[in-house]
Protein backbone atom coordinates (compact mmCIF):
# COMPACT_ATOMS: atom_id res chain seq x y z
CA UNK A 1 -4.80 16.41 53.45
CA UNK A 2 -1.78 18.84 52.95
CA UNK A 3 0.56 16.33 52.65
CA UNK A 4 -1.38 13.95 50.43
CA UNK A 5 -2.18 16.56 47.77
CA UNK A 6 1.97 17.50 47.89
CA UNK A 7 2.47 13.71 47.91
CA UNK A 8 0.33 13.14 44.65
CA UNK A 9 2.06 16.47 42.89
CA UNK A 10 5.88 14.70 43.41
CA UNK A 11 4.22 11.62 41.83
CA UNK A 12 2.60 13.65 38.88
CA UNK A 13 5.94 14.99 38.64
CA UNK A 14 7.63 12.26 38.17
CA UNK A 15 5.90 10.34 36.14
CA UNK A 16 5.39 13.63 33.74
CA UNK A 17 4.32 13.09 30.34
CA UNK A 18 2.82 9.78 31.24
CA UNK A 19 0.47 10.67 33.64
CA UNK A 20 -0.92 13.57 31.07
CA UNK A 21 -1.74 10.88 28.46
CA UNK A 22 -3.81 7.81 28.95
CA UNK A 23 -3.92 4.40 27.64
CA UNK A 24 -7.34 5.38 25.88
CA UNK A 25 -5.27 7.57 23.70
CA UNK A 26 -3.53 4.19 21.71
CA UNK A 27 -6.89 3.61 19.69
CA UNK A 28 -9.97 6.20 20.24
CA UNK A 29 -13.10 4.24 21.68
CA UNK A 30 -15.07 4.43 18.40
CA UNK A 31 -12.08 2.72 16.53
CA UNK A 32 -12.25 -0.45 19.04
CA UNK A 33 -15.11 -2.13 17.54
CA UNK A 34 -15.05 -3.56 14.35
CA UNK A 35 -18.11 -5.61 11.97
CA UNK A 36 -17.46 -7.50 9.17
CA UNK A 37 -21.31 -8.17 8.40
CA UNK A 38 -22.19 -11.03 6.46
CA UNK A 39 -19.39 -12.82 4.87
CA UNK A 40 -18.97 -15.82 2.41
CA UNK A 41 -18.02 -19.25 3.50
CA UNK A 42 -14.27 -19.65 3.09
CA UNK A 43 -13.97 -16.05 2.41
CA UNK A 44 -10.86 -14.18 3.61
CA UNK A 45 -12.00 -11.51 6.36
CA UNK A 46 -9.57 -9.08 7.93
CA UNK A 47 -9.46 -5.70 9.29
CA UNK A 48 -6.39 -3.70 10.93
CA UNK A 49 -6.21 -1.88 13.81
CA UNK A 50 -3.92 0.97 13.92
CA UNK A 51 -2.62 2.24 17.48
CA UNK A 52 -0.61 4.84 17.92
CA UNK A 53 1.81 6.10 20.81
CA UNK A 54 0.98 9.04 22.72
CA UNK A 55 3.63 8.56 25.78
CA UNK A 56 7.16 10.14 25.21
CA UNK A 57 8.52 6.20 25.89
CA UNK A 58 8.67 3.28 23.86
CA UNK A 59 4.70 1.24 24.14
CA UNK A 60 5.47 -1.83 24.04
CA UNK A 61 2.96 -4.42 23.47
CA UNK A 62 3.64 -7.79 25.91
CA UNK A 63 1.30 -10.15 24.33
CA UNK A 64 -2.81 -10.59 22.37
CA UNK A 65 -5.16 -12.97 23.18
CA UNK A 66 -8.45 -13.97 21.57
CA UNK A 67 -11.44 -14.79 23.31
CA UNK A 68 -12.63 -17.38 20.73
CA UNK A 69 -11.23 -19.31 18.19
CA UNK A 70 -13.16 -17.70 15.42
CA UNK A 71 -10.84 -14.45 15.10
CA UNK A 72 -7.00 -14.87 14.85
CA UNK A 73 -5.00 -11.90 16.04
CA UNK A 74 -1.74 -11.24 14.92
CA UNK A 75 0.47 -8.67 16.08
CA UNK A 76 2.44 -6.60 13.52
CA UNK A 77 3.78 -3.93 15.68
CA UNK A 78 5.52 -5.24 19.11
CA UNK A 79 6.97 -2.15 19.94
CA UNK A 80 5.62 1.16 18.98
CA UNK A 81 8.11 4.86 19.17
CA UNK A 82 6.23 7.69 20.68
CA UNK A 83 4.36 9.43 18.64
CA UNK A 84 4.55 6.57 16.01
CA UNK A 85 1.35 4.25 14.88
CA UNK A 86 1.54 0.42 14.88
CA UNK A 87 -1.43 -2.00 13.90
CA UNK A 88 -2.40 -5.57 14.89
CA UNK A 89 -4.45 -7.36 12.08
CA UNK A 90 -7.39 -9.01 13.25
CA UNK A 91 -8.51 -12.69 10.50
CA UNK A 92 -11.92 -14.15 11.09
CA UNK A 93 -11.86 -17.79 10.37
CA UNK A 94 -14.49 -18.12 8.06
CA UNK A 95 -12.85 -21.56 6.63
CA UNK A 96 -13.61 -22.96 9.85
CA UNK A 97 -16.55 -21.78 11.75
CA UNK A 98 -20.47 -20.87 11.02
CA UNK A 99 -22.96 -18.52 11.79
CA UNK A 100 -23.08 -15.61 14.38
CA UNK A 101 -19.34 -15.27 15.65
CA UNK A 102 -17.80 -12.33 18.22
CA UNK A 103 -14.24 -12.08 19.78
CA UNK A 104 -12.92 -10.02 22.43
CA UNK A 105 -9.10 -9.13 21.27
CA UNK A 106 -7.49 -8.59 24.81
CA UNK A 107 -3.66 -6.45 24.55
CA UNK A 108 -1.29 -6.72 27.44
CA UNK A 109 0.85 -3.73 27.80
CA UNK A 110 4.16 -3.94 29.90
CA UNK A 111 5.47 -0.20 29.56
CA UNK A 112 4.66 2.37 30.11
CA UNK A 113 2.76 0.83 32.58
CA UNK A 114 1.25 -2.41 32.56
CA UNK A 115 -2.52 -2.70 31.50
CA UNK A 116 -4.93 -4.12 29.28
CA UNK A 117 -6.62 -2.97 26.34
CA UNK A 118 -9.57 -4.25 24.45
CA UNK A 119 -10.69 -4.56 21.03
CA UNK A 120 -13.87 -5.93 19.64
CA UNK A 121 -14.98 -8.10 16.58
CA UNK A 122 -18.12 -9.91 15.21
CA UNK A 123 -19.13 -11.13 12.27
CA UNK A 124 -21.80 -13.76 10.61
CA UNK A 125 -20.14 -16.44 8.05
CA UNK A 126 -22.88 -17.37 5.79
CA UNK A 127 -22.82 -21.20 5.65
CA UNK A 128 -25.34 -21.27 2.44
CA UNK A 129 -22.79 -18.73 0.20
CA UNK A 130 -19.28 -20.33 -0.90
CA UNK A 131 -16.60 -18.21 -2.59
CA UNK A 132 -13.61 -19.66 -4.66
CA UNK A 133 -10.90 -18.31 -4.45
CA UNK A 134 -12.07 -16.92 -0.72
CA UNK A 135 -10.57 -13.30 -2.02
CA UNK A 136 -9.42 -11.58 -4.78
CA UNK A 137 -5.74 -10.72 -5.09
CA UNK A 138 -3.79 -9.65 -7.90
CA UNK A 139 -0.40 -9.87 -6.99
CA UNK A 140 1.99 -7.96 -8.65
CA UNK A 141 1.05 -6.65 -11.81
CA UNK A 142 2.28 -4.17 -14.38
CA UNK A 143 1.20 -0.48 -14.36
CA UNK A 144 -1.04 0.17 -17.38
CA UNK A 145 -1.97 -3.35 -17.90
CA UNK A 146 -5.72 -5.21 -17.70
CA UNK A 147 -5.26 -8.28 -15.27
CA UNK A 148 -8.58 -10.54 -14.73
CA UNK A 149 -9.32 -12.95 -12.13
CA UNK A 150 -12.59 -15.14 -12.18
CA UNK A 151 -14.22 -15.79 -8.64
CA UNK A 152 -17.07 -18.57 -8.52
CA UNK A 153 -19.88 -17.99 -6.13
CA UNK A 154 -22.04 -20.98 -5.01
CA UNK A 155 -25.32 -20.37 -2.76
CA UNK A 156 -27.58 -23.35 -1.41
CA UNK A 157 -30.46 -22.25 -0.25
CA UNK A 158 -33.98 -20.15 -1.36
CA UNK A 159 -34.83 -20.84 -5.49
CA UNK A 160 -34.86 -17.18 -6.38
CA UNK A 161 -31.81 -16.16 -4.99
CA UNK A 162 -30.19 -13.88 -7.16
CA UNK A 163 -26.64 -11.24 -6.97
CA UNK A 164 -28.46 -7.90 -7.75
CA UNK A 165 -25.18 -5.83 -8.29
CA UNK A 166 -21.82 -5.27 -7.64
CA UNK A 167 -20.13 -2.00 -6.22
CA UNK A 168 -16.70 -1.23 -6.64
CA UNK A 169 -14.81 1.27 -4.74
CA UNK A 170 -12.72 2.92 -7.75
CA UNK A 171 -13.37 3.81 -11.17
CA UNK A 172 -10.55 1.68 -12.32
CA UNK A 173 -11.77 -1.76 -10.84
CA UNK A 174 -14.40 -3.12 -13.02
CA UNK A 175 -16.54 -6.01 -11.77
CA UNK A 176 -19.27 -8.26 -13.68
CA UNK A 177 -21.28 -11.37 -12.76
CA UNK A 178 -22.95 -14.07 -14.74
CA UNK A 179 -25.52 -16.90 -13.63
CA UNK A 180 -23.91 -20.00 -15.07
CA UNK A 181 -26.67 -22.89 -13.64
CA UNK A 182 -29.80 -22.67 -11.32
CA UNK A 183 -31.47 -25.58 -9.70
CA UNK A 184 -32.47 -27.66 -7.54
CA UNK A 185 -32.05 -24.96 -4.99
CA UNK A 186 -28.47 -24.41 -6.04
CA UNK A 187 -27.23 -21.22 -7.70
CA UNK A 188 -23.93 -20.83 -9.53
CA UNK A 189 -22.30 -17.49 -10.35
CA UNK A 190 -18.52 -16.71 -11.89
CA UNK A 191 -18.06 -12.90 -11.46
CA UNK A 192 -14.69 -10.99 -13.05
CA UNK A 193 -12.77 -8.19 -11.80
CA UNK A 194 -10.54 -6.38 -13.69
CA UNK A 195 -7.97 -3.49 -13.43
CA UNK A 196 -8.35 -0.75 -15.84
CA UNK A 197 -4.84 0.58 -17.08
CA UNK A 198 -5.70 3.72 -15.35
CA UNK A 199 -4.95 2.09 -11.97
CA UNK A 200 -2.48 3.99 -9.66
CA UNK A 201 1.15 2.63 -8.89
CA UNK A 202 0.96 1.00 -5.51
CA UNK A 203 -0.47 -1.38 -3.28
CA UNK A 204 -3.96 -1.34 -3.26
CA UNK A 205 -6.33 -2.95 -1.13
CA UNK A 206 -10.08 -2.64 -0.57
CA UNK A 207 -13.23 -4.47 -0.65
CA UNK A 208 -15.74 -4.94 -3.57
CA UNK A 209 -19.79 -5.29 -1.97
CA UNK A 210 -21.95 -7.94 -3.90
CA UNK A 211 -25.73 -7.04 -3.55
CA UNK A 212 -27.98 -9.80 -3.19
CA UNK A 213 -32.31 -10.09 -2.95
CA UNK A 214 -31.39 -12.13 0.18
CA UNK A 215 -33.45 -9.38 2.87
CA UNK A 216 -31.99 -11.03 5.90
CA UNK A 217 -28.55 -10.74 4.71
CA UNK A 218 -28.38 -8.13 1.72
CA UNK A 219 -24.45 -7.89 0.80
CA UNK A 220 -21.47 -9.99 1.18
CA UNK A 221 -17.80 -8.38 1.04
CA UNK A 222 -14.57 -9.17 -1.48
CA UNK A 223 -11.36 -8.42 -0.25
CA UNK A 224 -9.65 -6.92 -3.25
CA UNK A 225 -5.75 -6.79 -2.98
CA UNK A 226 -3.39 -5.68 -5.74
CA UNK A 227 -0.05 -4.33 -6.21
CA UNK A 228 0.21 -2.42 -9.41
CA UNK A 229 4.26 -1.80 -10.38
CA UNK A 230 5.87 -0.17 -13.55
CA UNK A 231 6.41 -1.99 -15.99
CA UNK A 232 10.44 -0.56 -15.75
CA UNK A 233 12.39 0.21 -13.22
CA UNK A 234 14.83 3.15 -13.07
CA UNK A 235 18.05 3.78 -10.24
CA UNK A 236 18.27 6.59 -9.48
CA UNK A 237 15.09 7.63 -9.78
CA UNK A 238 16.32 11.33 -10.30
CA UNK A 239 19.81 13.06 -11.20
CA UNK A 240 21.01 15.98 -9.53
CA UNK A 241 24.75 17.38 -10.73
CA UNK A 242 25.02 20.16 -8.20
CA UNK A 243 27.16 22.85 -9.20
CA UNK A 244 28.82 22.35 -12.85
CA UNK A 245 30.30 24.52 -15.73
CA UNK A 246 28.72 24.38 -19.15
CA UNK A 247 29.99 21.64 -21.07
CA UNK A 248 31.21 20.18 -18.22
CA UNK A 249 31.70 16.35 -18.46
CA UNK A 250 29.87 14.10 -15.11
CA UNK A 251 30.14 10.72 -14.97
CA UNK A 252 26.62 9.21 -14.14
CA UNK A 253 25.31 5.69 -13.81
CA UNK A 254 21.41 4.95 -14.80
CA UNK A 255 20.12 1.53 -14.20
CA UNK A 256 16.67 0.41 -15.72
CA UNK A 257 15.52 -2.87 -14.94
CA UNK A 258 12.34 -4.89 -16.74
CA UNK A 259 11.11 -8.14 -16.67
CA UNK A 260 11.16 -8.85 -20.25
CA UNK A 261 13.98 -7.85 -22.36
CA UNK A 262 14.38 -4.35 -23.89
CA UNK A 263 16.95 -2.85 -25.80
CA UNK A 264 17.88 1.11 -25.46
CA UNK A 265 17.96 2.62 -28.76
CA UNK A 266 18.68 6.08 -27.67
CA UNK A 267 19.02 8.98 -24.57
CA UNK A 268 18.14 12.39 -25.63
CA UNK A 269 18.01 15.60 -22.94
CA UNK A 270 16.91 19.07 -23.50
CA UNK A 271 18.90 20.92 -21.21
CA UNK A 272 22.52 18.40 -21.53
CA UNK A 273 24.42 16.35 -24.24
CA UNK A 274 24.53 12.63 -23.03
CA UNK A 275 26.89 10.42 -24.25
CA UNK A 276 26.97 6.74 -23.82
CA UNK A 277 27.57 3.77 -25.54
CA UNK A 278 24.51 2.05 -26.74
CA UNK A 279 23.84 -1.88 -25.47
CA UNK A 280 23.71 -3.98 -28.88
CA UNK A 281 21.72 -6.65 -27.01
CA UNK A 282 18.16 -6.98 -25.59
CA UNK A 283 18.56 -7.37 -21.46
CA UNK A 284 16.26 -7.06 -18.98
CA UNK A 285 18.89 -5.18 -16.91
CA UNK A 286 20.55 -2.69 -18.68
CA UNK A 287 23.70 -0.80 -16.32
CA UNK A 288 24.23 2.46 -18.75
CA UNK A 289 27.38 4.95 -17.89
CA UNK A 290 26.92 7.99 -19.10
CA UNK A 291 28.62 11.07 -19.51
CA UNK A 292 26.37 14.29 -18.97
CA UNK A 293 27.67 17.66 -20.37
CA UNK A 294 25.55 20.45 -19.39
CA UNK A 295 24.23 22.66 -21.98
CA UNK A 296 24.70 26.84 -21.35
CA UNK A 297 21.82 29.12 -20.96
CA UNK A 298 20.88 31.01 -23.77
CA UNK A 299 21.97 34.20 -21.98
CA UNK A 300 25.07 32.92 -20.43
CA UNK A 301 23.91 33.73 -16.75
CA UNK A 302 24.34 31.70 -13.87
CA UNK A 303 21.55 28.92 -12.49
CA UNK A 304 19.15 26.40 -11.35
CA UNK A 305 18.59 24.71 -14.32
CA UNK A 306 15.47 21.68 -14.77
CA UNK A 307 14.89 18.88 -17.38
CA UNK A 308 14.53 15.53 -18.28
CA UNK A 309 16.54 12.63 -19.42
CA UNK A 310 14.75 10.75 -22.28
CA UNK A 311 15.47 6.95 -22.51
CA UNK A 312 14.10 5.27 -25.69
CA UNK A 313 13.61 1.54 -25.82
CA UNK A 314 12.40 -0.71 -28.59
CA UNK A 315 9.16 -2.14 -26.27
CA UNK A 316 7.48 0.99 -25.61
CA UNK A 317 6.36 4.06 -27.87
CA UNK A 318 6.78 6.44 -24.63
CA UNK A 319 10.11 6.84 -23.68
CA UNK A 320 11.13 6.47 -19.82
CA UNK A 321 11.43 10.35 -18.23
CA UNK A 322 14.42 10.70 -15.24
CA UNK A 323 14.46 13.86 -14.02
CA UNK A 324 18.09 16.29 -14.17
CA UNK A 325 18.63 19.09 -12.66
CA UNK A 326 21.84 21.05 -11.93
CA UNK A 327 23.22 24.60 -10.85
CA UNK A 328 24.98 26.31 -13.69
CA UNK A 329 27.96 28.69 -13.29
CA UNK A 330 29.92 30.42 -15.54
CA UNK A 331 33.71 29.65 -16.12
CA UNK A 332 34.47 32.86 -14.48
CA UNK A 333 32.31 32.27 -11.51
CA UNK A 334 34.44 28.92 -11.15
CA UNK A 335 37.26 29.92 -11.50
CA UNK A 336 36.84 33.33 -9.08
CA UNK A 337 35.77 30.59 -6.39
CA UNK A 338 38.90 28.58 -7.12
CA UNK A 339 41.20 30.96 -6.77
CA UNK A 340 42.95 31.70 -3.27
């Protein structure tokens, strides 16, 4: 027994960090299971799941296999850093299958050590509710703008079937619906979603619920996907001049980029004189050098000193803010530092 319990410490040993964490730790138990509910007919269902490295060596991620043809994984992160988090996006096929549907998501790990790892889905596709487009995704679109996209929603079923409401999951998605024909057992319904101008800048992706009378299945999902950009670009996004004299002349480059054409009409700063020869032409690229003198406290002291570069342009009442800072010193600071 002695020499079995020293046996099994040089093997702890060795394999140190690994044998203190387990493969349980990749994706907790409660995170392995994963419902979509009831979803529309054509629909687009997905749902990631993140794992995350807990050895102190590379995971690395051999192969995933589905246990039914209804759920299609896919694999974003082969090979995961310790104590980074990959994902592997699960897609139910609603365009192809019906009814009650479950898959067992099997991952083969080859290192640390080689094992499996199982994830769960399910899901019912609703063969009587048809959505077109099966999602609703944005694109790109500009920051502060109001896109609109029109979904139809076609049920075949009960008479008095009816969409009750609609939740959305931010303030600044709106969503409506409106019963365009009833009959026959058929009900029609467009509903809009919109993007209020006070959406963040980012990508942006969640699901809208509609609410439905229907008491066996009361609410069908939207995937809502959107990436909302600015309207102008600016490189570099901030200036810093490090340590400068007042009045001190630095070359800088600013590069704003739109996808309409803008002209600049002028570049203003509180804390620097900026010099720089204007663009007669409307471009959606505009490549600016300019020439930033730094402006000298009001006390003549020595300092970190914060502003803002003002561009102007002729397509927008607000102009475009870059950030400039820089550490002031005196001329006699500088030239004390110069000297040998």
């Amino acid at each position: 027994m002695r020499k079995l319990l020293i046996s099994c410490a040089i093997i702890a040993q060795g394999l140190g960090v690994v044998c203190a964490q387990s493969i349980s730790d990749v994706i907790p138990q409660e995170q392995r299971h994963h419902d979509f509910g009831a979803v529309a007919k054509a629909s687009r269902a997905e749902h990631r799941f993140v794992l995350h490295n807990p050895f102190s060596t590379d995971l690395v991620i051999q192969s995933v296999r589905a246990s039914c043809g209804c759920t299609t994984p896919v694999l974003e992160t082969q090979v995961i850093k310790p104590g980074q988090s990959g994902s592997l996006m699960a897609k139910f096929n609603t365009d192809r299958f019906n009814g009650e549907k479950k898959a067992t998501l099997t991952l083969s790990i080859a290192q640390p050590y080689s094992t499996e790892l199982q994830l769960n889905v399910r899901g019912y596709i609703r063969t009587d509710v048809v959505l077109q487009p099966g999602e609703a995704v944005f694109g790109s679109v500009p920051e502060a703008s109001r896109p609109t996209l029109t979904l139809d929603l076609n049920y075949a079923g009960r008479s008095d079937w009816q969409v009750l409401d609609i939740s959305c999951p931010f303030a600044y998605v709106k969503a409506s619906f409106t019963e365009v024909s009833r009959g026959g057992g058929r009900v029609r319904y467009t509903i809009e979603i919109s993007l209020e101008p006070s959406a963040p800048e980012g990508y942006l992706e969640s699901q809208l619920v509609v609410h439905t009378n229907d008491n066996r299945l009361k609410t069908l999902p939207i995937r809502l996907a959107a990436t909302i950009e600015k309207p102008l670009r600016v490189a570099p996004a901030t200036i810093a001049l490090g340590r400068v004299k007042p009045h001190e002349p630095i070359p800088q480059r600013l590069t704003i980029t739109s996808k309409s054409d803008f002209r600049i009409s002028d570049i203003k700063s509180e804390i620097a004189e900026i010099r720089f020869d204007s663009p007669g032409k409307p471009s959606r690229v505009h490549m600016l050098p300019l020439v930033i003198a730094p402006n000298p406290l009001s006390d003549f002291s020595e300092g970190e000193v914060k502003g803002k570069i003002l561009v102007h342009i002729d397509t927008s009442e607000t102009p475009i803010e870059v950030p400039l800072s820089y550490t002031l010193e005196s001329d006699k600071l500088a030239d004390a530092q110069l000297a040998p």
